[in-house]
Protein backbone atom coordinates (compact mmCIF):
# COMPACT_ATOMS: atom_id res chain seq x y z
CA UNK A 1 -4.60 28.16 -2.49
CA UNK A 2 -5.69 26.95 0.90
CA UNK A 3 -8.92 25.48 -0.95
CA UNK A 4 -7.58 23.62 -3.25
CA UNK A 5 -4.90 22.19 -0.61
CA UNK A 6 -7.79 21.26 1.25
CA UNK A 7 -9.63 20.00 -1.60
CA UNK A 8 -6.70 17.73 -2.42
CA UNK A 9 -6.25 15.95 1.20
CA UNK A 10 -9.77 15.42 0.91
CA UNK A 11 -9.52 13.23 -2.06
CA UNK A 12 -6.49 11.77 -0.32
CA UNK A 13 -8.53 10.53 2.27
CA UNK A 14 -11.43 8.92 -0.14
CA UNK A 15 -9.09 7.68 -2.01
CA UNK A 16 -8.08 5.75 0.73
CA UNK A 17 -11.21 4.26 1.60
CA UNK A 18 -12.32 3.67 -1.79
CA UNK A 19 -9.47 2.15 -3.50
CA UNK A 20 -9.33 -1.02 -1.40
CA UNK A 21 -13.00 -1.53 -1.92
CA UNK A 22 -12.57 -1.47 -5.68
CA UNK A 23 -8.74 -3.31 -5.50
CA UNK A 24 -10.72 -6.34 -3.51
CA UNK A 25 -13.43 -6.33 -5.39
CA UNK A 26 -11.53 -7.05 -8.83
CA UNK A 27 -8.35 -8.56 -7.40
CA UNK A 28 -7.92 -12.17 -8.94
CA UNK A 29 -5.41 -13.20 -6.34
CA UNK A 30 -5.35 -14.00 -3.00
CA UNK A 31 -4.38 -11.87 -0.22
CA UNK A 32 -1.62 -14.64 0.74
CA UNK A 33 0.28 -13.96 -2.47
CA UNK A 34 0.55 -10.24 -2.04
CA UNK A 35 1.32 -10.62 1.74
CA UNK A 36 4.42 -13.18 0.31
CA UNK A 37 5.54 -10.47 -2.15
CA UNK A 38 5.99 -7.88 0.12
CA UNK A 39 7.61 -10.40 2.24
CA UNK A 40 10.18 -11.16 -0.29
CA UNK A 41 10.49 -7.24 -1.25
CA UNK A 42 11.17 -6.82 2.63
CA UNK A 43 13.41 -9.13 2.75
CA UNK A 44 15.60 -8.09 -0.76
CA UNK A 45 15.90 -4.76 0.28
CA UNK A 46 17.42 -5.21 3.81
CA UNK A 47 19.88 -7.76 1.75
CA UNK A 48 21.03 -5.05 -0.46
CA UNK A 49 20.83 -2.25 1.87
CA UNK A 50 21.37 -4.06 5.23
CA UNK A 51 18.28 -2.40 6.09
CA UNK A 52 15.65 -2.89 9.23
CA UNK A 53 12.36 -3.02 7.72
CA UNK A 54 10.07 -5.27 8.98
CA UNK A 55 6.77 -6.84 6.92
CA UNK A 56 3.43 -6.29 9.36
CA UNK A 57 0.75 -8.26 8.08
């Protein structure tokens, strides 16, 4: 059991390296346009929720 808990953070942590190299390499957008999204995703859910999230870019 511990083996396969380790084997699964491992692949956590190259997944985490390796899926921005692939997302950036086939991405047709901008980075500006998905920093704006979460931006307005930020913003929506602190209207609804009255929420104190803030968007670090």
């Amino acid at each position: 059991m511990g083996r396969l808990l380790s084997l699964a953070l491992l692949a956590l942590v190259a997944m985490a390296f390796v899926a921005p190299a692939a997302s950036t390499a086939h991405n047709c957008y901008p980075y500006s346009q998905y920093e704006a999204l979460g931006k307005f995703a930020v913003n929506r859910y602190n209207e609804q929720n009255h929420g104190n999230l803030y968007f670090v870019a």
